[in-house]
PDB file of N, CA and C in Angstrom:
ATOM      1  N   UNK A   1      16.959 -41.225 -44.178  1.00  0.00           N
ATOM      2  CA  UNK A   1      18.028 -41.017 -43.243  1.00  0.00           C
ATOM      3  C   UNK A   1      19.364 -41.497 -43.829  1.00  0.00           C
ATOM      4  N   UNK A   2      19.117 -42.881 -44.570  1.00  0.00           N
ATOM      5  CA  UNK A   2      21.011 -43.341 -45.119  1.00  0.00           C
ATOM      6  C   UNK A   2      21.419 -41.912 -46.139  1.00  0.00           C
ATOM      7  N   UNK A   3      20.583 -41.577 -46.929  1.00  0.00           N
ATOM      8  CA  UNK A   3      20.762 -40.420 -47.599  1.00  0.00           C
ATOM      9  C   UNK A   3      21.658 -39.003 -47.124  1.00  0.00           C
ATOM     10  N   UNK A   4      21.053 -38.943 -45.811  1.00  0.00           N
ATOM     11  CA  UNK A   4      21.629 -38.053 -44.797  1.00  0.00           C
ATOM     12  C   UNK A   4      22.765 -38.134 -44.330  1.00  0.00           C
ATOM     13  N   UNK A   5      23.178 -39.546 -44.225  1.00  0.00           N
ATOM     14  CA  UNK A   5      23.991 -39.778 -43.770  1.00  0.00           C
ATOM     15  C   UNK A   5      25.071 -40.242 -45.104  1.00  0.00           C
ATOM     16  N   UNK A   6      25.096 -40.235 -45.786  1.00  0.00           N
ATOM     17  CA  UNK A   6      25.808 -40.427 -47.159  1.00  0.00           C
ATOM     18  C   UNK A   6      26.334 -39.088 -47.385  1.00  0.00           C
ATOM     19  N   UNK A   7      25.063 -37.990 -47.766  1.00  0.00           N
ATOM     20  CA  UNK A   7      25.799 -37.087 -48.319  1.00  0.00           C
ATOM     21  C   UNK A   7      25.950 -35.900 -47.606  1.00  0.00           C
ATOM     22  N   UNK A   8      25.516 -35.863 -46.050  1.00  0.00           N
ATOM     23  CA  UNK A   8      26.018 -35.148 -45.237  1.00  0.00           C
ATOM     24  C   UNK A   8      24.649 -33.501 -45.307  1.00  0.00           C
ATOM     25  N   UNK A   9      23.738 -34.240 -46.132  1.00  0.00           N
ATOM     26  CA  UNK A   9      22.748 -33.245 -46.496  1.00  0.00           C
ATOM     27  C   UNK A   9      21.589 -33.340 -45.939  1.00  0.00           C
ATOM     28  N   UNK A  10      20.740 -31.899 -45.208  1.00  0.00           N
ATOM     29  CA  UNK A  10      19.795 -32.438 -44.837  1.00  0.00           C
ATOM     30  C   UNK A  10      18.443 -32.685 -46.237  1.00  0.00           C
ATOM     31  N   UNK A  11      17.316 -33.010 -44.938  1.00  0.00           N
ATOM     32  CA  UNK A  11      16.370 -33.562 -46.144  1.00  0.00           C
ATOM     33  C   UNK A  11      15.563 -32.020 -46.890  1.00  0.00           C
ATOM     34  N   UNK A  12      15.678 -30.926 -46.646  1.00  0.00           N
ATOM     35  CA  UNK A  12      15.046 -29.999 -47.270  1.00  0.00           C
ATOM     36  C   UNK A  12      16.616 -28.811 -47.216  1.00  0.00           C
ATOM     37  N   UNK A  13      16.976 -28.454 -48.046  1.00  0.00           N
ATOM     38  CA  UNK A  13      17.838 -27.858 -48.117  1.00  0.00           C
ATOM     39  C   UNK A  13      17.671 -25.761 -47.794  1.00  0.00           C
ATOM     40  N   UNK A  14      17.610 -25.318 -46.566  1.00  0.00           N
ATOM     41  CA  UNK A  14      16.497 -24.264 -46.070  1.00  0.00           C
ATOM     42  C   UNK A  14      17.169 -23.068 -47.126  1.00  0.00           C
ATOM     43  N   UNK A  15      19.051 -23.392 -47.351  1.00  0.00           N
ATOM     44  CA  UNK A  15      19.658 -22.160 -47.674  1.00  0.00           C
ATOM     45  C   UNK A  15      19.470 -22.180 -49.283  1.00  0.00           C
ATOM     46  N   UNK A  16      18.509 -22.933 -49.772  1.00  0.00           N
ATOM     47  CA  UNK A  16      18.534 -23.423 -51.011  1.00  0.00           C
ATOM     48  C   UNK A  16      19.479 -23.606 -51.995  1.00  0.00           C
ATOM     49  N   UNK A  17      20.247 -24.208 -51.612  1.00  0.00           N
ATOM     50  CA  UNK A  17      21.438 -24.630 -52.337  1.00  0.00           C
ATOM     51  C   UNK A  17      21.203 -25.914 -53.078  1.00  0.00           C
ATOM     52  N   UNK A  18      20.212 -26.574 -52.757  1.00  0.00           N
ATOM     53  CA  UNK A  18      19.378 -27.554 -53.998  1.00  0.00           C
ATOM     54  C   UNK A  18      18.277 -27.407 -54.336  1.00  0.00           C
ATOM     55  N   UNK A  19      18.068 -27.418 -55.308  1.00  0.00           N
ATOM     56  CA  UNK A  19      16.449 -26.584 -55.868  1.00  0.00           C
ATOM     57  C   UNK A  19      15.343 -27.998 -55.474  1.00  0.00           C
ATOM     58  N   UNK A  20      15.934 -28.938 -55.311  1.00  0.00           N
ATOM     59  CA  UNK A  20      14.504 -29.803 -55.046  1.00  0.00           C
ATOM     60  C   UNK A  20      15.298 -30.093 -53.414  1.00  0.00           C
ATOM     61  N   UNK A  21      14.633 -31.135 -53.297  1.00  0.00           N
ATOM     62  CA  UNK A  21      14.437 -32.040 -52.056  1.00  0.00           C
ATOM     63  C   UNK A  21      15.619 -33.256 -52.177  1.00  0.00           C
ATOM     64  N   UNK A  22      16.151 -33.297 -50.820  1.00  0.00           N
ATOM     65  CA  UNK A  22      17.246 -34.711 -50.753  1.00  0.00           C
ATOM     66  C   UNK A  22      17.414 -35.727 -51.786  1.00  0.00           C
ATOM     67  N   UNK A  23      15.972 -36.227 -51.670  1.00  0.00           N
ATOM     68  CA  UNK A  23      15.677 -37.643 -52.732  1.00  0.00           C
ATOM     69  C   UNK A  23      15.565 -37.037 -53.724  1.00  0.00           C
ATOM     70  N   UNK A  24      15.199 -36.336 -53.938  1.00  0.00           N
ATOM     71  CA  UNK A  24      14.875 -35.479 -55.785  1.00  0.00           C
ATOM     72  C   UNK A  24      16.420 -35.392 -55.992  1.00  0.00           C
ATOM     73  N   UNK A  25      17.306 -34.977 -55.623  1.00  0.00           N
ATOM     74  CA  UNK A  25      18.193 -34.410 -56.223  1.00  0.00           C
ATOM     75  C   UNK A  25      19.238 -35.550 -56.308  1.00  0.00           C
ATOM     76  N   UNK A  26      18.964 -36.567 -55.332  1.00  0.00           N
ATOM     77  CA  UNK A  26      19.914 -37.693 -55.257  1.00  0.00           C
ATOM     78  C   UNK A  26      19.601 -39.133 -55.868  1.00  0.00           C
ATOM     79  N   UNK A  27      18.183 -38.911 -56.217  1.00  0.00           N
ATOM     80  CA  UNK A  27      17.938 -40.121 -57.069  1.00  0.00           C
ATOM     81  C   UNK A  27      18.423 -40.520 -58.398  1.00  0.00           C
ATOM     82  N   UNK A  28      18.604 -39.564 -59.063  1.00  0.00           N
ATOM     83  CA  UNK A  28      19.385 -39.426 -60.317  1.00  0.00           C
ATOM     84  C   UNK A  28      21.406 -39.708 -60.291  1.00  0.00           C
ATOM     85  N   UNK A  29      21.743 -38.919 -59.173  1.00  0.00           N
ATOM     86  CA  UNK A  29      23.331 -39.835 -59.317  1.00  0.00           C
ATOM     87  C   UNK A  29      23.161 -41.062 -58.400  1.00  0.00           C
ATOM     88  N   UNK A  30      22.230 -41.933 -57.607  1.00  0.00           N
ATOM     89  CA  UNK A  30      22.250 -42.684 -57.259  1.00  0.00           C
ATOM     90  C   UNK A  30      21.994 -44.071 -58.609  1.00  0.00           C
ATOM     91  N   UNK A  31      21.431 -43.459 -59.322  1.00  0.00           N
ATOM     92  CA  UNK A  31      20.918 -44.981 -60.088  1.00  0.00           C
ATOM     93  C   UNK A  31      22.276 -44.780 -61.516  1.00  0.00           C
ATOM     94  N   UNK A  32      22.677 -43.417 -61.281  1.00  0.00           N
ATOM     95  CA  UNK A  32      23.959 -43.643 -62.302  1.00  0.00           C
ATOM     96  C   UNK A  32      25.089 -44.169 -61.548  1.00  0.00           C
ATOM     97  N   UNK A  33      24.911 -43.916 -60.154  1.00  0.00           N
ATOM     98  CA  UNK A  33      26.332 -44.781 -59.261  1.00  0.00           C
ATOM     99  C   UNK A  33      26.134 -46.144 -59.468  1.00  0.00           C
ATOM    100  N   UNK A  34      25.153 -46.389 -59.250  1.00  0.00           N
ATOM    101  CA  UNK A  34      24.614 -48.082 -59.075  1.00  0.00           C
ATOM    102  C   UNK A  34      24.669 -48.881 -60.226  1.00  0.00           C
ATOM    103  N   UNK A  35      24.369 -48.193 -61.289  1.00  0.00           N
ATOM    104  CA  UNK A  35      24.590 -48.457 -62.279  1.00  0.00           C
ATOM    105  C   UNK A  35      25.883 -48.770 -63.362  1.00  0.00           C
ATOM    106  N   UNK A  36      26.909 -47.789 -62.684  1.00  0.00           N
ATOM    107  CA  UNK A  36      28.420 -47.825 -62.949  1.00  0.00           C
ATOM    108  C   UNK A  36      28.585 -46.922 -63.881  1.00  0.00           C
ATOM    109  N   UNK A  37      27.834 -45.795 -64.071  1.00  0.00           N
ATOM    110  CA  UNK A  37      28.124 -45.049 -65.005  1.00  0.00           C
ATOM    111  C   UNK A  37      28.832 -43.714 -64.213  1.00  0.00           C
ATOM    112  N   UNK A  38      28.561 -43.811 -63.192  1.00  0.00           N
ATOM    113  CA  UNK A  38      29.365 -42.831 -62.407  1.00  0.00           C
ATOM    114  C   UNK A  38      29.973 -42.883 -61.463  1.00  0.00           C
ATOM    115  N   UNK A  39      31.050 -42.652 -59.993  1.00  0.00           N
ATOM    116  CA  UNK A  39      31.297 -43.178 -58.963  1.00  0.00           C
ATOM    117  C   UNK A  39      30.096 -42.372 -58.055  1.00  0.00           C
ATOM    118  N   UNK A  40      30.619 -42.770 -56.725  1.00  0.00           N
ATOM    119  CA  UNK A  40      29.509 -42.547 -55.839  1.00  0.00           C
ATOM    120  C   UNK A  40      30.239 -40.825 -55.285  1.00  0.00           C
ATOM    121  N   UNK A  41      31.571 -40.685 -55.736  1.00  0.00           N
ATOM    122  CA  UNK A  41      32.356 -39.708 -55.203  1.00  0.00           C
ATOM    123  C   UNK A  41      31.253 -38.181 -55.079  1.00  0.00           C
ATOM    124  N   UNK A  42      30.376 -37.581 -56.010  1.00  0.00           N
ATOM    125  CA  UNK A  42      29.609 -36.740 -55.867  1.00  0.00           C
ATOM    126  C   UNK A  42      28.461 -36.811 -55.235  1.00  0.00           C
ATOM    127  N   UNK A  43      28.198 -38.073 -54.457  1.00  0.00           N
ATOM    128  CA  UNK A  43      27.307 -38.533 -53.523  1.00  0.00           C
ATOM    129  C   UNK A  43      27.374 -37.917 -52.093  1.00  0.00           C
ATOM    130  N   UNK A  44      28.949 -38.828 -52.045  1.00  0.00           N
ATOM    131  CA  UNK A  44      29.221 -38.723 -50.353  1.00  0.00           C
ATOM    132  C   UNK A  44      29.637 -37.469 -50.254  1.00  0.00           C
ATOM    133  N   UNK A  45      29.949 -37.303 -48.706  1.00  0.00           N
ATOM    134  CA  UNK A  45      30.286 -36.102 -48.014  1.00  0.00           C
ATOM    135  C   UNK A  45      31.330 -35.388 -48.017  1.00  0.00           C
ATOM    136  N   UNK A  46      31.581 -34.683 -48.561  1.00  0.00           N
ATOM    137  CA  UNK A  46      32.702 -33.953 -49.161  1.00  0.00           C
ATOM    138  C   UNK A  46      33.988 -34.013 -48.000  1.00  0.00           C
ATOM    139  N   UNK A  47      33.528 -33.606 -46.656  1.00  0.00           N
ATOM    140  CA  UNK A  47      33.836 -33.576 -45.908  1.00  0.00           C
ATOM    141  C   UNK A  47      34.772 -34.546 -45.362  1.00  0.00           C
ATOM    142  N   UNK A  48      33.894 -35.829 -45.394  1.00  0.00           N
ATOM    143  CA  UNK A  48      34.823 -37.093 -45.093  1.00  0.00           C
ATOM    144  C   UNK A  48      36.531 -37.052 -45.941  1.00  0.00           C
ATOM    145  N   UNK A  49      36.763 -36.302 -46.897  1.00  0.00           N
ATOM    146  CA  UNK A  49      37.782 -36.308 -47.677  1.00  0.00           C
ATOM    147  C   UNK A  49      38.318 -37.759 -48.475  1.00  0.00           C
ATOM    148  N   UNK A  50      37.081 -38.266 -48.515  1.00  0.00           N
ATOM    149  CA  UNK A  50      37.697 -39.479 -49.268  1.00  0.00           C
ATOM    150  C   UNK A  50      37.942 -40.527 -48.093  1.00  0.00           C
ATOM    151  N   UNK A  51      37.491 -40.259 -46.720  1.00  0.00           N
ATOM    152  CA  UNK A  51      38.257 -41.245 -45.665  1.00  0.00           C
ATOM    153  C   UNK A  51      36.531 -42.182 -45.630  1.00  0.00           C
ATOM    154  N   UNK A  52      36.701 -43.282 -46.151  1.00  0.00           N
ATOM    155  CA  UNK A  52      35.159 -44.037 -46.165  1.00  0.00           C
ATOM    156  C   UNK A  52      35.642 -45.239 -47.148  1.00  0.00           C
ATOM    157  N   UNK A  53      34.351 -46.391 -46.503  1.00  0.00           N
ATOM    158  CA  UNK A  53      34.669 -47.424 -47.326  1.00  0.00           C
ATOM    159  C   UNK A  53      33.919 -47.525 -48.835  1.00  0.00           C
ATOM    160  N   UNK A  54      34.797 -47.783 -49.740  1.00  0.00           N
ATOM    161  CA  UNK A  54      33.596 -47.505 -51.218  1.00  0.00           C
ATOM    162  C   UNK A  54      32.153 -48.620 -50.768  1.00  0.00           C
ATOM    163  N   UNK A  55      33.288 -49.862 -50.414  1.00  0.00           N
ATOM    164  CA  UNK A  55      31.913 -50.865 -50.533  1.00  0.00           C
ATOM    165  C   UNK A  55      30.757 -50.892 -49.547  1.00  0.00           C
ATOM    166  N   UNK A  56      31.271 -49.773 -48.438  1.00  0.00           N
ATOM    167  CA  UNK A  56      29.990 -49.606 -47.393  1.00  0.00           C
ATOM    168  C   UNK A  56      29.414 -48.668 -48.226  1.00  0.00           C
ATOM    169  N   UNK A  57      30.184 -47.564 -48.956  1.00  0.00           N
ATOM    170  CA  UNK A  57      29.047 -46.591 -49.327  1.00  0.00           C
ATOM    171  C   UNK A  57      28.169 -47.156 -50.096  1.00  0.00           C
ATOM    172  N   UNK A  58      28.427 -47.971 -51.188  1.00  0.00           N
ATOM    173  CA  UNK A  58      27.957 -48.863 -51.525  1.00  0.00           C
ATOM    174  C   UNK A  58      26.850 -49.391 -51.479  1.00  0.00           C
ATOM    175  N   UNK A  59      26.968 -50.045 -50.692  1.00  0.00           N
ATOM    176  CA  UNK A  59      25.768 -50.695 -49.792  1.00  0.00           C
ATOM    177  C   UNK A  59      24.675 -49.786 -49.689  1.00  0.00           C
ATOM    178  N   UNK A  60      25.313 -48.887 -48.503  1.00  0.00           N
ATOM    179  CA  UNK A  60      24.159 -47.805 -48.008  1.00  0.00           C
ATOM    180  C   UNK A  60      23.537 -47.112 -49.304  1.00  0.00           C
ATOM    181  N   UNK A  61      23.879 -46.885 -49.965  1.00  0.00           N
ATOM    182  CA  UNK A  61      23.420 -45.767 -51.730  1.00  0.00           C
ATOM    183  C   UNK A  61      22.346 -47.129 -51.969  1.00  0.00           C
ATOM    184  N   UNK A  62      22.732 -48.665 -51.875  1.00  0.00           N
ATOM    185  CA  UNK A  62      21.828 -49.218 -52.569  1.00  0.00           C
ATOM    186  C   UNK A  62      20.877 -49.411 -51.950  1.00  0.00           C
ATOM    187  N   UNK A  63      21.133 -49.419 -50.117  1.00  0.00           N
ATOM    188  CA  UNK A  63      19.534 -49.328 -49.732  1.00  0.00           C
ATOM    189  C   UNK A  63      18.711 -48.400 -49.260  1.00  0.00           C
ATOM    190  N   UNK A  64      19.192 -47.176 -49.705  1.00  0.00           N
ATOM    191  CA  UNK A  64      18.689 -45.669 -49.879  1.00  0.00           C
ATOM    192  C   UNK A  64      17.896 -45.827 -51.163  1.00  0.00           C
ATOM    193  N   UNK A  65      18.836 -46.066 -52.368  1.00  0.00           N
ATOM    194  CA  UNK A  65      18.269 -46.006 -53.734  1.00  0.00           C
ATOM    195  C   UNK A  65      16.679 -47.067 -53.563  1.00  0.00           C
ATOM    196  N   UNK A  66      16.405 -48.157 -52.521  1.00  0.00           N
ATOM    197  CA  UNK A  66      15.764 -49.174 -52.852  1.00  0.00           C
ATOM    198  C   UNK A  66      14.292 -48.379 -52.216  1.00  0.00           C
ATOM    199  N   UNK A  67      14.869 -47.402 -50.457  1.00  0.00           N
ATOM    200  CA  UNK A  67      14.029 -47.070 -50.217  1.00  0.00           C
ATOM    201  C   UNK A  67      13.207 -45.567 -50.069  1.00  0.00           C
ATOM    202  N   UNK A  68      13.771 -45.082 -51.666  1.00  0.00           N
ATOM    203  CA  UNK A  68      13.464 -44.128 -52.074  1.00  0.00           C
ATOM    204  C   UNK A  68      12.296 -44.244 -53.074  1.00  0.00           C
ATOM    205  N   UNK A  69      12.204 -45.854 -53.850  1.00  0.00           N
ATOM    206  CA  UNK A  69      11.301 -45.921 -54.918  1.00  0.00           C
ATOM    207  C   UNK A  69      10.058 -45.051 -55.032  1.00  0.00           C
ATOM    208  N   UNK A  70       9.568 -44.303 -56.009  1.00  0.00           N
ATOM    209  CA  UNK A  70       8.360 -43.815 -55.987  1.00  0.00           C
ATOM    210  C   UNK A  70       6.929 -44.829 -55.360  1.00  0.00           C
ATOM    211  N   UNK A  71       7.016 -46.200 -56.208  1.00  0.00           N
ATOM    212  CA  UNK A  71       5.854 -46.859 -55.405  1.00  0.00           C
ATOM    213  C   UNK A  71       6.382 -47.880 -53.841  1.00  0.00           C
ATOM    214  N   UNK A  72       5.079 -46.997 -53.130  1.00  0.00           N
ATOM    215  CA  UNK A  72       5.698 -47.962 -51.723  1.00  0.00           C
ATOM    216  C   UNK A  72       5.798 -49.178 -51.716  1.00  0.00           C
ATOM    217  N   UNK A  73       5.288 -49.870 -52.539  1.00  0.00           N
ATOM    218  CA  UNK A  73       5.014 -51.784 -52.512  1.00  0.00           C
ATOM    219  C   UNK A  73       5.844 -51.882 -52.953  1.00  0.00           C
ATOM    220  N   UNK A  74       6.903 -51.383 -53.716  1.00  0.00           N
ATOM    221  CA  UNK A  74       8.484 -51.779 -54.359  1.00  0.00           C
ATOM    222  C   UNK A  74       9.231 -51.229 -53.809  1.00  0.00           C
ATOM    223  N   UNK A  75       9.129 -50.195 -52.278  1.00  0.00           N
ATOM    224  CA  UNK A  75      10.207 -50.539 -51.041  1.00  0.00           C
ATOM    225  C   UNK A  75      10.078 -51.467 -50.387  1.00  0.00           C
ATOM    226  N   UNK A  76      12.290 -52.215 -49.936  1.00  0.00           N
ATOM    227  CA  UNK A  76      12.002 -52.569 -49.355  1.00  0.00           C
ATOM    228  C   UNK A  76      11.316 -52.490 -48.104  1.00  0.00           C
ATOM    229  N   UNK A  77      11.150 -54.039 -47.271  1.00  0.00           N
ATOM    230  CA  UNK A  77      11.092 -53.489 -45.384  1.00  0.00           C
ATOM    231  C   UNK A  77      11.909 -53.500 -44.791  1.00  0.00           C
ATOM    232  N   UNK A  78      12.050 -52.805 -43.532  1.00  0.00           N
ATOM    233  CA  UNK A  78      13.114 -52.518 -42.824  1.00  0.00           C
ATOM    234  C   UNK A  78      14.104 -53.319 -42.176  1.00  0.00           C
ATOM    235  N   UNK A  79      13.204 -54.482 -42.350  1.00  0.00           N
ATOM    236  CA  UNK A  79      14.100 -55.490 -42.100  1.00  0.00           C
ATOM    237  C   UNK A  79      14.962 -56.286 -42.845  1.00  0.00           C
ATOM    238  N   UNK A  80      14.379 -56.289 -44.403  1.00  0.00           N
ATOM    239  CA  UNK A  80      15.318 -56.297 -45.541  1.00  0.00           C
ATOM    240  C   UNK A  80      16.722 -55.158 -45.157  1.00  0.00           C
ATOM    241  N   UNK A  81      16.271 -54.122 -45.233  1.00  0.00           N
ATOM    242  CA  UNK A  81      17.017 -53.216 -45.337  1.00  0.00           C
ATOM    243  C   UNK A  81      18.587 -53.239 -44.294  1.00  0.00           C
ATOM    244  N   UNK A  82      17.846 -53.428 -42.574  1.00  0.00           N
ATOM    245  CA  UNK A  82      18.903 -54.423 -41.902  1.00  0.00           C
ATOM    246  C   UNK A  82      19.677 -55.258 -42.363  1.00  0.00           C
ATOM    247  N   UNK A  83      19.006 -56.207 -42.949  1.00  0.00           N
ATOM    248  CA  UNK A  83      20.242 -57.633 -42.951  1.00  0.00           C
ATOM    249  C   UNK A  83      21.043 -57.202 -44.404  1.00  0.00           C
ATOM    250  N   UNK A  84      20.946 -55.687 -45.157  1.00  0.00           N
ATOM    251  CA  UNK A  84      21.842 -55.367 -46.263  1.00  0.00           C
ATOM    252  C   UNK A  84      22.609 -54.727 -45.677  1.00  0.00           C
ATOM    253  N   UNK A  85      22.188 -54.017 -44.801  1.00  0.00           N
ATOM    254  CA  UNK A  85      23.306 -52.965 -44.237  1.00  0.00           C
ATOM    255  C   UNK A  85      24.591 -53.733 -43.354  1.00  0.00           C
ATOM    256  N   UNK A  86      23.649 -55.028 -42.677  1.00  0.00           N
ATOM    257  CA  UNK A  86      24.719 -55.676 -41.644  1.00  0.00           C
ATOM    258  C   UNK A  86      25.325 -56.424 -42.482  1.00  0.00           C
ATOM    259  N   UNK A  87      25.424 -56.689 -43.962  1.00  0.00           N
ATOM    260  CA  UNK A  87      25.845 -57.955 -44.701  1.00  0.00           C
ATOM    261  C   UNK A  87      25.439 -59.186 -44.650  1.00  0.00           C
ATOM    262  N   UNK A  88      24.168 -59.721 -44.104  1.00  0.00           N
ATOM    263  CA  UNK A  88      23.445 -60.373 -43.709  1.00  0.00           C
ATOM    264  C   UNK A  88      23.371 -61.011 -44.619  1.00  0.00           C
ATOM    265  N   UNK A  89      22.025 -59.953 -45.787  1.00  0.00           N
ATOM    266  CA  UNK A  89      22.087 -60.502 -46.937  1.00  0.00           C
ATOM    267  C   UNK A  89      22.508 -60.060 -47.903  1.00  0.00           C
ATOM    268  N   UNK A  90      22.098 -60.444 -49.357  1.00  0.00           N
ATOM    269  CA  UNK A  90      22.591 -59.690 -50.799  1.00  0.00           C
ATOM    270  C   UNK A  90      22.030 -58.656 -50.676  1.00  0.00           C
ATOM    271  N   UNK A  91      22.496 -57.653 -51.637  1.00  0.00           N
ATOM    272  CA  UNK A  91      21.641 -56.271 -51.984  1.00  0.00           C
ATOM    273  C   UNK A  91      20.417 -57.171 -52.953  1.00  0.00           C
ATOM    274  N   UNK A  92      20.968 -57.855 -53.850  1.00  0.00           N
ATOM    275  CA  UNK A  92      19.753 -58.764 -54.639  1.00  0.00           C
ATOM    276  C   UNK A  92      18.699 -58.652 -53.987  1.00  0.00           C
ATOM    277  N   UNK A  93      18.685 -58.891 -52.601  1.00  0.00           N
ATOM    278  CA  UNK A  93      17.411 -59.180 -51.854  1.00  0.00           C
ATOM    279  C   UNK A  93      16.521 -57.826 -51.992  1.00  0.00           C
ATOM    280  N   UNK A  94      16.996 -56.617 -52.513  1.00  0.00           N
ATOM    281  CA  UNK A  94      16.395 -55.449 -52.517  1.00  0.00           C
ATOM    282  C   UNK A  94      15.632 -55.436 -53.595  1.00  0.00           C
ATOM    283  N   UNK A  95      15.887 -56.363 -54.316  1.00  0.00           N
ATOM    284  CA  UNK A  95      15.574 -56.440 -55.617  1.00  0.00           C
ATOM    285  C   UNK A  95      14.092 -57.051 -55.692  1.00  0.00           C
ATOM    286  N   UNK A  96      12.505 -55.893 -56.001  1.00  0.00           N
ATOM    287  CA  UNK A  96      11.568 -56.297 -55.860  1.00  0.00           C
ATOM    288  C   UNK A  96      10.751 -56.969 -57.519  1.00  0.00           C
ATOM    289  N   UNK A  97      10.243 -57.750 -57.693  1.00  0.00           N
ATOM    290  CA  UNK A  97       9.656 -57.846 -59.212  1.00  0.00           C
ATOM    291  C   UNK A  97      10.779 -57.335 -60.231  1.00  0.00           C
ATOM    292  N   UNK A  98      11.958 -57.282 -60.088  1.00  0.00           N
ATOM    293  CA  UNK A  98      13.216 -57.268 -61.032  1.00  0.00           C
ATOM    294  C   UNK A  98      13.088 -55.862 -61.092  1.00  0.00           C
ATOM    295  N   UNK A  99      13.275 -55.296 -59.898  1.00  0.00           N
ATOM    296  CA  UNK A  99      13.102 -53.618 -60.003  1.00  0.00           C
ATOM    297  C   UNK A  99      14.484 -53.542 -59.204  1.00  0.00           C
ATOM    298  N   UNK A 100      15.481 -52.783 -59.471  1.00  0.00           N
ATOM    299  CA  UNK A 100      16.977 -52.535 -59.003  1.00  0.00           C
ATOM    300  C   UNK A 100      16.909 -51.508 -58.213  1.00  0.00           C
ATOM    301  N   UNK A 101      17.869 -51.686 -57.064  1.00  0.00           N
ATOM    302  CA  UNK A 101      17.868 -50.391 -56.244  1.00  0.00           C
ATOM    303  C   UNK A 101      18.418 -49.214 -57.446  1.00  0.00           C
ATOM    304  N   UNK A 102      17.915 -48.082 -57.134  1.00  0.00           N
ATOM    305  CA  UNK A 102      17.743 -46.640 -58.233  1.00  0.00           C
ATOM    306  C   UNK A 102      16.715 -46.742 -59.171  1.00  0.00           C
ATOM    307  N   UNK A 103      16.226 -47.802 -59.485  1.00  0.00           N
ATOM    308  CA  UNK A 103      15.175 -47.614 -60.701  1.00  0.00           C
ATOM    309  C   UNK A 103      13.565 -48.201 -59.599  1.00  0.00           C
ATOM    310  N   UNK A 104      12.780 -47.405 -60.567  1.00  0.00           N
ATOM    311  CA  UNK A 104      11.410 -47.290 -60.399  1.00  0.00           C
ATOM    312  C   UNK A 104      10.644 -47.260 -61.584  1.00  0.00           C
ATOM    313  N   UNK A 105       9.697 -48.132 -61.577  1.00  0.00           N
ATOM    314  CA  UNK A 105       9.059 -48.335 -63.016  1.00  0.00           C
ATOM    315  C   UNK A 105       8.231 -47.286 -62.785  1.00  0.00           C
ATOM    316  N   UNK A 106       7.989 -46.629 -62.225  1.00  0.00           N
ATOM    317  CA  UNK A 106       7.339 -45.470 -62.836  1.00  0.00           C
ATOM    318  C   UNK A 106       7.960 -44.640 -63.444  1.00  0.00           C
ATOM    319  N   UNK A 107       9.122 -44.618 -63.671  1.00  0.00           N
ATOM    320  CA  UNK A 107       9.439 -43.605 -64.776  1.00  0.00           C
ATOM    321  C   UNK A 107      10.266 -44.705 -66.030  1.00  0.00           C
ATOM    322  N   UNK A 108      10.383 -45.631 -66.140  1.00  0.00           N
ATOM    323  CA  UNK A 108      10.746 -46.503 -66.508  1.00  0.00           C
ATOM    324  C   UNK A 108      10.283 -46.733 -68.089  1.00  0.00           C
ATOM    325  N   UNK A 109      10.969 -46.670 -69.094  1.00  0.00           N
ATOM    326  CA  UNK A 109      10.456 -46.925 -70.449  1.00  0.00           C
ATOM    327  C   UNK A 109      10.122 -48.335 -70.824  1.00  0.00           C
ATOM    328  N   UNK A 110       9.359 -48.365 -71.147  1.00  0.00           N
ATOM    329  CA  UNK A 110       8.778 -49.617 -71.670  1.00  0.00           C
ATOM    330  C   UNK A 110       7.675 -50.441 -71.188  1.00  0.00           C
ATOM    331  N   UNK A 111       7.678 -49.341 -69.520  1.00  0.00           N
ATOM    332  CA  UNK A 111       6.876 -50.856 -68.770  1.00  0.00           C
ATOM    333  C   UNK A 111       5.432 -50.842 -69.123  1.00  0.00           C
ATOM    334  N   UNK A 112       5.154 -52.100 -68.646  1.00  0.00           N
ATOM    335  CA  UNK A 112       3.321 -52.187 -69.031  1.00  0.00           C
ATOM    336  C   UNK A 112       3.096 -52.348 -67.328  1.00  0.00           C
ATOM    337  N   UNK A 113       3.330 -51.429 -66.690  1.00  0.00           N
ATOM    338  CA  UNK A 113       3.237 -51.739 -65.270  1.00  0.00           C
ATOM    339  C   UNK A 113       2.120 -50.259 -65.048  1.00  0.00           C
ATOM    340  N   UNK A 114       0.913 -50.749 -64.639  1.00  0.00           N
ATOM    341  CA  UNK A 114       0.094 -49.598 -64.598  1.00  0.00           C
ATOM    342  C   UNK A 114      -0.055 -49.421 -62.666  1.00  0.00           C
ATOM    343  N   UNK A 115       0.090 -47.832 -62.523  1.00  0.00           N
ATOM    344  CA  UNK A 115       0.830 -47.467 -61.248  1.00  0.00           C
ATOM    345  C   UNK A 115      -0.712 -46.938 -61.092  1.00  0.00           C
ATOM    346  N   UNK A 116      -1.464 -46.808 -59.692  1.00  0.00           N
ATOM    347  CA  UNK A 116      -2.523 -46.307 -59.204  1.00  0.00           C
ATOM    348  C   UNK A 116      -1.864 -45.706 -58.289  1.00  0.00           C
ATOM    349  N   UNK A 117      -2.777 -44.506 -57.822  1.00  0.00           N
ATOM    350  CA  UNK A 117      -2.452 -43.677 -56.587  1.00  0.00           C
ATOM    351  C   UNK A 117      -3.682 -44.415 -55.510  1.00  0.00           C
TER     352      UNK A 117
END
């Protein structure tokens, strides 16, 4: 849903104007926003015209990015997710086994992290 509400997109795109799915297509500029290699500007909603706070979008991208992870035990809970959105707490707190909101060791080079279905 923060996804939805970020980029103004729904979650299956019917007129196919994105070849995958919400999270498919947004997980990739999310962990380059988060990361600082890109702004969040091709994220948000075109619409808004730029009228938004960076550091709320911010926020919200990081606890979208956290609860998008491929494995469920490295999303957060929702109640994490609350006290980031209200400023409660750090985004840090999203931060599971040194896994960053946008990244997921399952696709992750190097890891010795063996993933079961």
């Amino acid at each position: 849903m923060l996804l939805e509400l970020i980029t103004g997109r729904r979650p299956i795109d019917t007129a196919n104007l994105m070849e995958d799915s919400l999270v498919d297509w947004a997980r990739p500029l999310l962990s380059a926003a988060l990361a600082g290699e890109t702004s969040f500007a091709e994220l948000v909603d075109e619409r808004l015209a730029g009228d938004y706070s960076p550091v709320e979008v911010e926020r919200m991208a990081a606890c979208a990015a956290a609860s998008i992870r491929h494995s469920a035990r490295r999303r957060p809970k929702m109640s994490q997710i609350v006290r980031a959105l209200e400023e409660d707490a750090s985004l840090d707190d999203l931060h599971q086994d040194g896994v960053k909101p946008g990244q997921s060791a399952l696709f992750s080079t190097g890891g010795s992290e063996n993933i079961s279905r």
